[in-house]
C-alpha atoms as a PDB file:
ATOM      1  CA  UNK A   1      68.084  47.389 176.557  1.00  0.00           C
ATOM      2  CA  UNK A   2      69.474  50.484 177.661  1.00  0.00           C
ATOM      3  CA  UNK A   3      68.049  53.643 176.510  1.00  0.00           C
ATOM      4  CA  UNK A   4      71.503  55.227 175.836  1.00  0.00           C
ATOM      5  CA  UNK A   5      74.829  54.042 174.392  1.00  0.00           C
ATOM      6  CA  UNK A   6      77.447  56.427 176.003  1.00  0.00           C
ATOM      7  CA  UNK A   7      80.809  56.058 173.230  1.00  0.00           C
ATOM      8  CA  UNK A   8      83.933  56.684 174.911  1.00  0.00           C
ATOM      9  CA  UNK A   9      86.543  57.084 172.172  1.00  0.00           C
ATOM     10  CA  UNK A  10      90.095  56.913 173.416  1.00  0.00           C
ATOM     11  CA  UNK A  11      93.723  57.492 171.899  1.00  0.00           C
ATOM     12  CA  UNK A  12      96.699  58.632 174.381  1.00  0.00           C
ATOM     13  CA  UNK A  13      94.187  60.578 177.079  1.00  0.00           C
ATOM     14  CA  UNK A  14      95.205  58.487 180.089  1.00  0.00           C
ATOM     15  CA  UNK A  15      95.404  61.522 182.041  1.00  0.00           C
ATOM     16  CA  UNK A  16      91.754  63.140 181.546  1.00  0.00           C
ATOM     17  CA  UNK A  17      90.167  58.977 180.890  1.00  0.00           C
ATOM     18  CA  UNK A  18      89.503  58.589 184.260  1.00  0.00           C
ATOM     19  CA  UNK A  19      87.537  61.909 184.741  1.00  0.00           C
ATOM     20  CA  UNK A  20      85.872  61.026 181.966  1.00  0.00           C
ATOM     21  CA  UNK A  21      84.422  57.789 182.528  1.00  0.00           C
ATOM     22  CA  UNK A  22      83.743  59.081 186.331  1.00  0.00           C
ATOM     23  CA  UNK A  23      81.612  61.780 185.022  1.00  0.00           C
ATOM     24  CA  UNK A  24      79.328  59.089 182.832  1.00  0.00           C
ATOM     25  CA  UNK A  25      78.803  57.117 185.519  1.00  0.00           C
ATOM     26  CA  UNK A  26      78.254  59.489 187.954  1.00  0.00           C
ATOM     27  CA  UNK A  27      75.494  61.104 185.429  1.00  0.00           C
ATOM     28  CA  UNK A  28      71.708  61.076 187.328  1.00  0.00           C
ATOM     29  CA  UNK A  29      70.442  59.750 184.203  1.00  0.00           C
ATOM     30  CA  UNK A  30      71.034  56.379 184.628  1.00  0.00           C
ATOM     31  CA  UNK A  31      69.964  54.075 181.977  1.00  0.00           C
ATOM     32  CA  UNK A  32      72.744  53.882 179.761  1.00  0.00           C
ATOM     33  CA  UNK A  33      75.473  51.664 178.919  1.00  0.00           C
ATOM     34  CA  UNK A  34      79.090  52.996 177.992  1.00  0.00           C
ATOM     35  CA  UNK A  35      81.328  51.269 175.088  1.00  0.00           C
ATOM     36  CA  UNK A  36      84.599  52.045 175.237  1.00  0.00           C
ATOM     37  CA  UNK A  37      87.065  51.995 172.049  1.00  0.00           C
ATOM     38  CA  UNK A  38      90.832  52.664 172.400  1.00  0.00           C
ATOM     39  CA  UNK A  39      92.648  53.145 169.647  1.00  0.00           C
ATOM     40  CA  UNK A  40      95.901  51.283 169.980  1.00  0.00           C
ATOM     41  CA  UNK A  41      97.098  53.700 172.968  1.00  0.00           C
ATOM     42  CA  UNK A  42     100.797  53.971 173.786  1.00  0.00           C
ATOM     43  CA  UNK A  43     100.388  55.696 176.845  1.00  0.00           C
ATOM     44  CA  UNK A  44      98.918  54.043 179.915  1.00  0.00           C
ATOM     45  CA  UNK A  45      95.206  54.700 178.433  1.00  0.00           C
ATOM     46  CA  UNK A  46      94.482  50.211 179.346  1.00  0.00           C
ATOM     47  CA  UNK A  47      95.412  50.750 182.890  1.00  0.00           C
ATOM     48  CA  UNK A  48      92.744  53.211 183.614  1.00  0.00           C
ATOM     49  CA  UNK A  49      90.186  51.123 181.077  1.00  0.00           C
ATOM     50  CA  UNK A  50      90.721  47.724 182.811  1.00  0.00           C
ATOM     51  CA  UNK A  51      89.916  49.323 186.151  1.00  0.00           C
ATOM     52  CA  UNK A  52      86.296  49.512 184.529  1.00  0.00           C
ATOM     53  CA  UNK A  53      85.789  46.120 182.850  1.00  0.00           C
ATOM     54  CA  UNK A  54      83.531  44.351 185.571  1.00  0.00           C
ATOM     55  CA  UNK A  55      81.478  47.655 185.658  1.00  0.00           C
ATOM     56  CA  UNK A  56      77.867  46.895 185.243  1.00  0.00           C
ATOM     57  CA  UNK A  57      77.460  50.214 183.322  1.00  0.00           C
ATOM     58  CA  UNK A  58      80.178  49.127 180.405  1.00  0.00           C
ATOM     59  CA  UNK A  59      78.877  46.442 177.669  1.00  0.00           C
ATOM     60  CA  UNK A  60      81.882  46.291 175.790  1.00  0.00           C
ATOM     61  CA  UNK A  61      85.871  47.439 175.527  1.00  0.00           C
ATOM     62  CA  UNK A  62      87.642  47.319 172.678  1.00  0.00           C
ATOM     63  CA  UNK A  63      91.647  48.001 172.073  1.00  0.00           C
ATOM     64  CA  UNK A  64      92.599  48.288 167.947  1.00  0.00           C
ATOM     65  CA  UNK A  65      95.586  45.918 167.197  1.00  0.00           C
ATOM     66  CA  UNK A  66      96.417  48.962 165.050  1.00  0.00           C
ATOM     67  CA  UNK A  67      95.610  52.635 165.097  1.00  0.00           C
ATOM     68  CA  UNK A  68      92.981  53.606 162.926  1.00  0.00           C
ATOM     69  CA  UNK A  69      94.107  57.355 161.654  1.00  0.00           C
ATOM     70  CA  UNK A  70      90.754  58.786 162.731  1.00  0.00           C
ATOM     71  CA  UNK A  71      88.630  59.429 165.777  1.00  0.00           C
ATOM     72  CA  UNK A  72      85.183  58.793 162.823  1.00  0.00           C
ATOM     73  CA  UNK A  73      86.624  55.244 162.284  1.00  0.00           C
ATOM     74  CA  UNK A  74      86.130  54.599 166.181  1.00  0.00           C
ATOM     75  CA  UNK A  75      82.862  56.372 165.891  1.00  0.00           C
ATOM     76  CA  UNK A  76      81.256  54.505 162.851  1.00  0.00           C
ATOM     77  CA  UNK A  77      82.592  51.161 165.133  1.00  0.00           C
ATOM     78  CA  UNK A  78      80.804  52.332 168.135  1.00  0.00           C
ATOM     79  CA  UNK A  79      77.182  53.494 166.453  1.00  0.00           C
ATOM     80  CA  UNK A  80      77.629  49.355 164.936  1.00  0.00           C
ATOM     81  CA  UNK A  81      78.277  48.328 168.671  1.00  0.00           C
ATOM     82  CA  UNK A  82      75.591  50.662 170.285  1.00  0.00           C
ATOM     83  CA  UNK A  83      71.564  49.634 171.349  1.00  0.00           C
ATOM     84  CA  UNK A  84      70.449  52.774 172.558  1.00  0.00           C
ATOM     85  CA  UNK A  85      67.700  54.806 171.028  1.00  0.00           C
ATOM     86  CA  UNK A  86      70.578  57.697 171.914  1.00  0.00           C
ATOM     87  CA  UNK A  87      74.260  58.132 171.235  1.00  0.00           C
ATOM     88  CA  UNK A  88      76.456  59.869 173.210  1.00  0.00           C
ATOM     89  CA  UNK A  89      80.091  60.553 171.657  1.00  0.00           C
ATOM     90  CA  UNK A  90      81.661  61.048 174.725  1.00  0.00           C
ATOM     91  CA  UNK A  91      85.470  62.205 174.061  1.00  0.00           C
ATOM     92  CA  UNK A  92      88.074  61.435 176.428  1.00  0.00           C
ATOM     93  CA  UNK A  93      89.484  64.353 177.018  1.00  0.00           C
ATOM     94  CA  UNK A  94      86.080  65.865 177.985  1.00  0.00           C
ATOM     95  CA  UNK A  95      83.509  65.375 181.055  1.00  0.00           C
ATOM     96  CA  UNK A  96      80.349  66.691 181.880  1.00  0.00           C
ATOM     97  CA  UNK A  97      78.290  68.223 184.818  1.00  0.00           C
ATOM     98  CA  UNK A  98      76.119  65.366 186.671  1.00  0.00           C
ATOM     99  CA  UNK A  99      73.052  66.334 184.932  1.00  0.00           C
ATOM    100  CA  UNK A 100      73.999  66.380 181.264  1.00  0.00           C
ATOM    101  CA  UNK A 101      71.977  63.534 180.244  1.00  0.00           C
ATOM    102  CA  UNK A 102      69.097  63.995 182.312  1.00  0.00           C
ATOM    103  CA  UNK A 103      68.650  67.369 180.719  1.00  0.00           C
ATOM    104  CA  UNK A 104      69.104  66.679 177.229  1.00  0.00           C
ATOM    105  CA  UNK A 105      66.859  63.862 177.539  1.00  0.00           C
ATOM    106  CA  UNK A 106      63.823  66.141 179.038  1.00  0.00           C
ATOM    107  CA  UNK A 107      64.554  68.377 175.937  1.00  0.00           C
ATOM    108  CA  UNK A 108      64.043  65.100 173.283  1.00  0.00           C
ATOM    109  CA  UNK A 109      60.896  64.620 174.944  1.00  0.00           C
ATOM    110  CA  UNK A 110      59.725  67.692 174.644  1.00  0.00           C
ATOM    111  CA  UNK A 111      60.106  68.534 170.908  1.00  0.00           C
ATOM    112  CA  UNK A 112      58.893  66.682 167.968  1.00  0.00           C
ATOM    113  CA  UNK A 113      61.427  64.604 165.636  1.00  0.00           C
ATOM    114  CA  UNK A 114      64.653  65.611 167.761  1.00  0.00           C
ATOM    115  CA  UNK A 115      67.773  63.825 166.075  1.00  0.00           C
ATOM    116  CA  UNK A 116      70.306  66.127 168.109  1.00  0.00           C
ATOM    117  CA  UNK A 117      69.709  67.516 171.297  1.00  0.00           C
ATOM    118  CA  UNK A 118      72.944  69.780 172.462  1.00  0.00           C
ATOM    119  CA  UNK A 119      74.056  71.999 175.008  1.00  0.00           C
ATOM    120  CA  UNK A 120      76.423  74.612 175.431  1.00  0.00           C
ATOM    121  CA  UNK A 121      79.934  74.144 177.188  1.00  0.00           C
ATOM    122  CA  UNK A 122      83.077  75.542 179.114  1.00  0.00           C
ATOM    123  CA  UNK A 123      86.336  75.299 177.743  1.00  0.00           C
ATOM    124  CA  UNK A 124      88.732  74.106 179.224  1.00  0.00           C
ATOM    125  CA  UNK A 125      92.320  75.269 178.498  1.00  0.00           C
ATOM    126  CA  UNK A 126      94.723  72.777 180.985  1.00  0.00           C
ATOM    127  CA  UNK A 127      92.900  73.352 184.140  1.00  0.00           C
ATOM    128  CA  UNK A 128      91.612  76.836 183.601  1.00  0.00           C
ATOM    129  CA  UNK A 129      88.003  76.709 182.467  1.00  0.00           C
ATOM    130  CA  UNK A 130      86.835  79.628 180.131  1.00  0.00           C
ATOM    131  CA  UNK A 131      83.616  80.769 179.169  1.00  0.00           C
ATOM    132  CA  UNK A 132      82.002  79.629 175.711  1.00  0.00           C
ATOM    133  CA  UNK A 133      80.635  82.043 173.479  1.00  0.00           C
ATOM    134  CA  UNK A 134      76.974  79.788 172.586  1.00  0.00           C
ATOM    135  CA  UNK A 135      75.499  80.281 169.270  1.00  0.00           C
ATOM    136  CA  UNK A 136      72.442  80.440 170.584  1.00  0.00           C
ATOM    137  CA  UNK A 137      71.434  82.364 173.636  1.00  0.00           C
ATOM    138  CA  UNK A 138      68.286  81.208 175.045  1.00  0.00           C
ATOM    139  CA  UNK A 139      66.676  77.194 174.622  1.00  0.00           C
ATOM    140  CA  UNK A 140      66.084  76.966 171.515  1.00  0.00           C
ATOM    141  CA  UNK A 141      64.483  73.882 168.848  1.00  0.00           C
ATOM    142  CA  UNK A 142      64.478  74.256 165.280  1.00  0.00           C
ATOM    143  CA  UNK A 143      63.922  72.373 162.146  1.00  0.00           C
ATOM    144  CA  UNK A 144      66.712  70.619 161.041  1.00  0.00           C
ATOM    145  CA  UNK A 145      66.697  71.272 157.081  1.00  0.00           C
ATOM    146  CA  UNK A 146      66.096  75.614 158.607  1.00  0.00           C
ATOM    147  CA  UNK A 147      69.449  74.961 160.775  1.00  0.00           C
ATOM    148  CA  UNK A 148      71.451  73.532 157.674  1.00  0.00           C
ATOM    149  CA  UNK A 149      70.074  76.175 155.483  1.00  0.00           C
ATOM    150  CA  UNK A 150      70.621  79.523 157.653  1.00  0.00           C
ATOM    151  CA  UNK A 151      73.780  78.389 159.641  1.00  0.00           C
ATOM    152  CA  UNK A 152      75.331  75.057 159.421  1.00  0.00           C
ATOM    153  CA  UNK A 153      76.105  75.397 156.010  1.00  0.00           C
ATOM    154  CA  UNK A 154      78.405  78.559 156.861  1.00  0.00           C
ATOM    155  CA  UNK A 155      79.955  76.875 160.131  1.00  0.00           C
ATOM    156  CA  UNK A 156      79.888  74.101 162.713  1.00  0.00           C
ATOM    157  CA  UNK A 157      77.094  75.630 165.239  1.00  0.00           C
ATOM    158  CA  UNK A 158      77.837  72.427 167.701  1.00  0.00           C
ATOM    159  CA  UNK A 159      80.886  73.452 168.758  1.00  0.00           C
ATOM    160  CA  UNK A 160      82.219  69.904 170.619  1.00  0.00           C
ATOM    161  CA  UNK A 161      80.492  66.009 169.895  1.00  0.00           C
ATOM    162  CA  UNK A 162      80.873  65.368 173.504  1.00  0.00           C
ATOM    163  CA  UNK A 163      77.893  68.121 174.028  1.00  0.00           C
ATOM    164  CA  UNK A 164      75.009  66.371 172.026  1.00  0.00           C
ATOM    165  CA  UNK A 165      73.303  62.971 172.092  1.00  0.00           C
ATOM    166  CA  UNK A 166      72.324  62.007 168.909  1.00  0.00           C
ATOM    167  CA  UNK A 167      69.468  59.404 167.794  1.00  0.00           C
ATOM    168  CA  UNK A 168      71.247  56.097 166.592  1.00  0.00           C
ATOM    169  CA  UNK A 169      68.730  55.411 163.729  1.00  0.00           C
ATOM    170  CA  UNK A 170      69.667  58.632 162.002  1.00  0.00           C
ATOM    171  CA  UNK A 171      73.600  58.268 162.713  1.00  0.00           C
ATOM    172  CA  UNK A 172      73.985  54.683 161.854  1.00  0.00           C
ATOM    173  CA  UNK A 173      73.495  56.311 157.954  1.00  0.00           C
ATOM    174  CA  UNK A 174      75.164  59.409 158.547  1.00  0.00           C
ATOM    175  CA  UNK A 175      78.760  58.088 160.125  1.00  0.00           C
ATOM    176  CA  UNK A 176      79.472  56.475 156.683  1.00  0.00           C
ATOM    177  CA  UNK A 177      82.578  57.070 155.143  1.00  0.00           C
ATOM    178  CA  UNK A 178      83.652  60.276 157.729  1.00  0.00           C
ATOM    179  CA  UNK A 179      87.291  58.880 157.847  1.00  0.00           C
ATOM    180  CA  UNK A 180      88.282  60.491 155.180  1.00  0.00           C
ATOM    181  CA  UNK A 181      88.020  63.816 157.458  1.00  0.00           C
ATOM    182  CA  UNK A 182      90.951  64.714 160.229  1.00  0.00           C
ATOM    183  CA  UNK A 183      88.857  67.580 162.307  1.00  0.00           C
ATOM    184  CA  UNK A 184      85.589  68.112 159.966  1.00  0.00           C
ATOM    185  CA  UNK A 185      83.784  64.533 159.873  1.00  0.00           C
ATOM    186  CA  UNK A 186      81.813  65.912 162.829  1.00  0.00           C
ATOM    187  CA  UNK A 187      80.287  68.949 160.879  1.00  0.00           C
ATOM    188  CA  UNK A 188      79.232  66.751 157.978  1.00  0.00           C
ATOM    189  CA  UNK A 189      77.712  64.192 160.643  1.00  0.00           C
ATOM    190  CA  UNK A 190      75.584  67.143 161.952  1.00  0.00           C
ATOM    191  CA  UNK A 191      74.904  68.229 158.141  1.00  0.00           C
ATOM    192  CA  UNK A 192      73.450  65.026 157.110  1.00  0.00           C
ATOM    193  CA  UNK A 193      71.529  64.176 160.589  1.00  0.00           C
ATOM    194  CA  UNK A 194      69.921  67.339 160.440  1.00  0.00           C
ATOM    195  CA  UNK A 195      68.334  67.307 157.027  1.00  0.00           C
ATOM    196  CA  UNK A 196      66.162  64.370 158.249  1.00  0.00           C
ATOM    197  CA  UNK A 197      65.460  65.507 161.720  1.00  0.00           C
ATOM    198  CA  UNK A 198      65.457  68.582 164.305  1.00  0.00           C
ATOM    199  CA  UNK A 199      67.173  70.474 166.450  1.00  0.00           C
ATOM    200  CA  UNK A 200      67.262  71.398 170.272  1.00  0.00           C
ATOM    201  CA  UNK A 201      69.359  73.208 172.253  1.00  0.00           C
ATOM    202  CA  UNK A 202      69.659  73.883 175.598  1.00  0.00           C
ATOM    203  CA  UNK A 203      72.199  77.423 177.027  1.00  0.00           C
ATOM    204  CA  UNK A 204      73.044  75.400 179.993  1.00  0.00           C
ATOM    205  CA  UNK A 205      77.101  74.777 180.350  1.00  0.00           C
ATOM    206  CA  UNK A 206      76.622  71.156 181.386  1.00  0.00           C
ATOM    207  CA  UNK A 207      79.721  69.918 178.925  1.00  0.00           C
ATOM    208  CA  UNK A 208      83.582  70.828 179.223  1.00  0.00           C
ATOM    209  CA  UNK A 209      85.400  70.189 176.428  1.00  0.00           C
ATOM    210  CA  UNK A 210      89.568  71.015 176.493  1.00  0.00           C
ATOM    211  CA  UNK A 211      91.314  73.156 174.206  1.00  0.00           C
ATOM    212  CA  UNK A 212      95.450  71.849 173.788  1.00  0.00           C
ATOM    213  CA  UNK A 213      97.914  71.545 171.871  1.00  0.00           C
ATOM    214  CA  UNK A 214      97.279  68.468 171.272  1.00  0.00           C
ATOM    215  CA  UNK A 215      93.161  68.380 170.554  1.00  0.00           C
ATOM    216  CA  UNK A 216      92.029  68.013 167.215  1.00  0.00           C
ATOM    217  CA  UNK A 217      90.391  71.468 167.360  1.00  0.00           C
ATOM    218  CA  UNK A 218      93.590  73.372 168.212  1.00  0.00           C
ATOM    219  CA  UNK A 219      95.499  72.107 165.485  1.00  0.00           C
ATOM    220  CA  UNK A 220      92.378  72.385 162.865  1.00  0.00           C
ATOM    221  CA  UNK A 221      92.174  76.373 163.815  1.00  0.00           C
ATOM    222  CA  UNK A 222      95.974  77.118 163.355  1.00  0.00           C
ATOM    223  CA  UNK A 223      95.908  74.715 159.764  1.00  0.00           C
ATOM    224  CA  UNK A 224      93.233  75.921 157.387  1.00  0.00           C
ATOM    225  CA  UNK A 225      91.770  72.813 158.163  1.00  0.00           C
ATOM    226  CA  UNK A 226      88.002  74.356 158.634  1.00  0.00           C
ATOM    227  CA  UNK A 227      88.285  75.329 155.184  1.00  0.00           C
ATOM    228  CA  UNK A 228      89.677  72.567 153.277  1.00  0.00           C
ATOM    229  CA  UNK A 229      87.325  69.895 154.915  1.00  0.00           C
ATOM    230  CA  UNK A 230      84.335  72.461 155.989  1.00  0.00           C
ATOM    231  CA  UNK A 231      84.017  73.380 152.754  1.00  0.00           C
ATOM    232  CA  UNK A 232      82.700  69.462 152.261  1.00  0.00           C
ATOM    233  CA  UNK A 233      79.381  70.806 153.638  1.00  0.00           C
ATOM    234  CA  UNK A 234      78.193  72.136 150.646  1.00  0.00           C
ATOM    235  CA  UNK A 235      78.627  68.372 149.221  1.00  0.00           C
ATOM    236  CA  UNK A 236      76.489  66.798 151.945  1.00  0.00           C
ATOM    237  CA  UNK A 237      73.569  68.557 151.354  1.00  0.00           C
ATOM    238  CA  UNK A 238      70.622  67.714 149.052  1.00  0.00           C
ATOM    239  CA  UNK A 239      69.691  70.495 147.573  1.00  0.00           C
ATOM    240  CA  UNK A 240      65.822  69.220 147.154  1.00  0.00           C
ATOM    241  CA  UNK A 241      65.271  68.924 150.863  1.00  0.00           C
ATOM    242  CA  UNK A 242      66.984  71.744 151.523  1.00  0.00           C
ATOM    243  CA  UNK A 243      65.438  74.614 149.868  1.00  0.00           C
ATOM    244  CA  UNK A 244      67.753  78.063 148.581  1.00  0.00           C
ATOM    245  CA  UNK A 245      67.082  80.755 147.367  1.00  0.00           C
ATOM    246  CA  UNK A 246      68.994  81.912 144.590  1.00  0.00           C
ATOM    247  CA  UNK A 247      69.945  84.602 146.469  1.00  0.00           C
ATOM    248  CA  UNK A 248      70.951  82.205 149.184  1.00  0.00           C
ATOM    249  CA  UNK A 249      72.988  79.916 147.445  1.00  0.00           C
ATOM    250  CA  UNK A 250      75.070  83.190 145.842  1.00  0.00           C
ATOM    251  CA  UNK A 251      75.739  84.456 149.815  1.00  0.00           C
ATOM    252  CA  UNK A 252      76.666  80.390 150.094  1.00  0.00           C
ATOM    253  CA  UNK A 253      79.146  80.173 147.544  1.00  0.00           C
ATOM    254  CA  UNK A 254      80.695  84.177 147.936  1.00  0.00           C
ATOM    255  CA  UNK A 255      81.374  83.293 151.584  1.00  0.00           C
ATOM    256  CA  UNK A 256      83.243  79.939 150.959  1.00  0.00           C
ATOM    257  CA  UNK A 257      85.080  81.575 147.916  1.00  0.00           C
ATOM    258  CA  UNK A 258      86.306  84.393 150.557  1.00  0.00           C
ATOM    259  CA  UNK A 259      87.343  81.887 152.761  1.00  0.00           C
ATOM    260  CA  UNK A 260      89.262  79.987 150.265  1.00  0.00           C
ATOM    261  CA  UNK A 261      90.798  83.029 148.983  1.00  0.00           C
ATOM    262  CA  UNK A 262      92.557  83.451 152.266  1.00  0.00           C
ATOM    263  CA  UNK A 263      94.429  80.085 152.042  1.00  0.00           C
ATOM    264  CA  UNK A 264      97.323  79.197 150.295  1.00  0.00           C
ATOM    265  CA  UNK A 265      97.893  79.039 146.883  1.00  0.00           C
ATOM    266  CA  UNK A 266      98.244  75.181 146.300  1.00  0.00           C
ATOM    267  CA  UNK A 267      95.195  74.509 149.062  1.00  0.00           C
ATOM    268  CA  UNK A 268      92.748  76.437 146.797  1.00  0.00           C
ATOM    269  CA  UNK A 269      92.149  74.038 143.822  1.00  0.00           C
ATOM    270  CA  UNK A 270      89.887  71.367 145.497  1.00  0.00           C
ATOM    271  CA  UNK A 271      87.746  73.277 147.603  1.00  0.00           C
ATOM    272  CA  UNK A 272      87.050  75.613 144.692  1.00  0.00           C
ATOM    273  CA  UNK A 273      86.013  72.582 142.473  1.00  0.00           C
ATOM    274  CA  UNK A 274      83.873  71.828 145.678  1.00  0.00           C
ATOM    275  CA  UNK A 275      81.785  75.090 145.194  1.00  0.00           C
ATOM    276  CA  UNK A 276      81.465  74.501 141.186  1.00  0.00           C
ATOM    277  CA  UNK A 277      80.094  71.207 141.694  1.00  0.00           C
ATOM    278  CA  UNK A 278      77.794  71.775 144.368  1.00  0.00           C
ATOM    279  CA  UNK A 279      76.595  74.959 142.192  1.00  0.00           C
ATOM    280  CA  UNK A 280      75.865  72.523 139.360  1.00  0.00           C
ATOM    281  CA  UNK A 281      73.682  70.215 141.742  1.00  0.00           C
ATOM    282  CA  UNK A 282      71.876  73.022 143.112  1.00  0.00           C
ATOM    283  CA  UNK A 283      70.769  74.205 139.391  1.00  0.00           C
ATOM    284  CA  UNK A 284      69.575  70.542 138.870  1.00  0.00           C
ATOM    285  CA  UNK A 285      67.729  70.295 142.017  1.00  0.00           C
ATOM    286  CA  UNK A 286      66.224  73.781 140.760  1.00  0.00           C
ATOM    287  CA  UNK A 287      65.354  72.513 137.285  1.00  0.00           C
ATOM    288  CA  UNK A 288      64.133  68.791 137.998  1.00  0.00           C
END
């Protein structure tokens, strides 16, 4: 059984898939297998697959009949697919330096309870690559439910999914139900991962991760997007594991209400009932 399940999910990147899957295999880490999902492609995205199918490395391909809408449907199918103790989301449109997994492994063996283990990355704009401002500047490992509470509940602090592996037990759970999300479902993944175990990080750029037009993460910047859905975190967390103070929970809610204050009109409404409900849950979780 390998030790790693490497999750290559694929829509319409025939043009960065084969750099991708190169860079997995090419990894010096090599006990892993690699599941590939496409997502009913209409570019040439099976030509470049099939060229991989009597690989040793890949355990399964799978093409949808239809597309599914969302990139956490294909990851919620690949976690059920996986037998690794680790996941790595790979994206298409990303690759990764030859000693990715090799060095995030070394860092879950050093640390107690790791469910993520990240590094940080270069972006990569076309073929210009960028430097990545990290959120953290040195290694770093940290309790999960003290990373939720100080940071991750204000903003995604793992910037790209293709730049962590993640333990399978705690993200079988924690995929559920993420479809509903078009760029966030990664940020509540993180949320509810993290609240059961911990966090290391490691400064190295081993992961490159583009930034187009066409990536999820453009369009979610220019949209509002980061509000709408981000503002979901404040629903994934359990307010009895995850300790506030009162004066915490007030910065919590002032800074989301800012942030919603700054969209438009009509997109107000739900993330606003977002912050009311979550207050009432946190004064139960405080009383009970």
């Amino acid at each position: 059984m390998p030790r790693i399940s490497v999750i290559v999910p694929n829509y319409n990147h025939e043009r960065f898939l084969k750099l991708r899957i190169e860079s997995i295999l090419n990894q010096t880490y090599q006990d892993f297998e690699i599941i590939i999902l496409d997502d009913c492609s209409t570019d040439g995205s099976k030509n470049i697959i099939e060229q991989y199918r009597k690989n040793p490395k890949v355990s399964n391909i799978v093409y949808n009949e239809q597309n599914s809408g969302s990139t956490f449907t294909q990851w919620e199918r690949g976690i059920a697919l996986a037998q690794g103790e680790w996941l790595w989301i790979a994206e298409s449109d990303d690759y990764a330096k030859s000693d990715f997994l090799e060095s995030l492994i070394e860092l879950t063996e050093k640390y107690h309870n790791v469910g993520i283990a990240f590094c940080n990355s270069y972006k990569v704009d076309h073929n210009q690559q960028t430097e990545e401002l990290p959120v953290y500047m040195t290694s770093s490992y940290k309790e999960g439910i003290v990373e939720v509470r100080e940071r991750l509940c204000h903003y995604n602090t793992i910037t790209n999914a293709s730049s962590c592996i993640i333990r399978r037990w705690v993200a079988a759970d924690a995929s559920k139900n993420l479809n509903k999300y078009k760029a966030c479902g990664d940020w509540i993944f993180y949320t509810r991962i993290l609240q059961h175990t911990n966090l290391a990080y490691s400064p190295r750029k081993l992961n490159y991760y583009r930034w187009h037009p066409s990536s999820v993460s453009f369009s979610a910047a220019k949209s509002g997007v980061y509000v709408t859905e981000g503002v979901d975190v404040m629903e994934n967390i359990d307010y009895k594991t995850v300790k506030f103070s009162g004066r915490e929970f007030m910065a919590l809610c002032k800074g989301w209400l800012r942030k919603i204050g700054n969209l438009g009109f009509k997109y107000r409404f739900k993330p606003a009932i977002v912050v009311l409900l979550a207050s009432f849950r946190y004064c139960l979780a405080k009383l009970y």
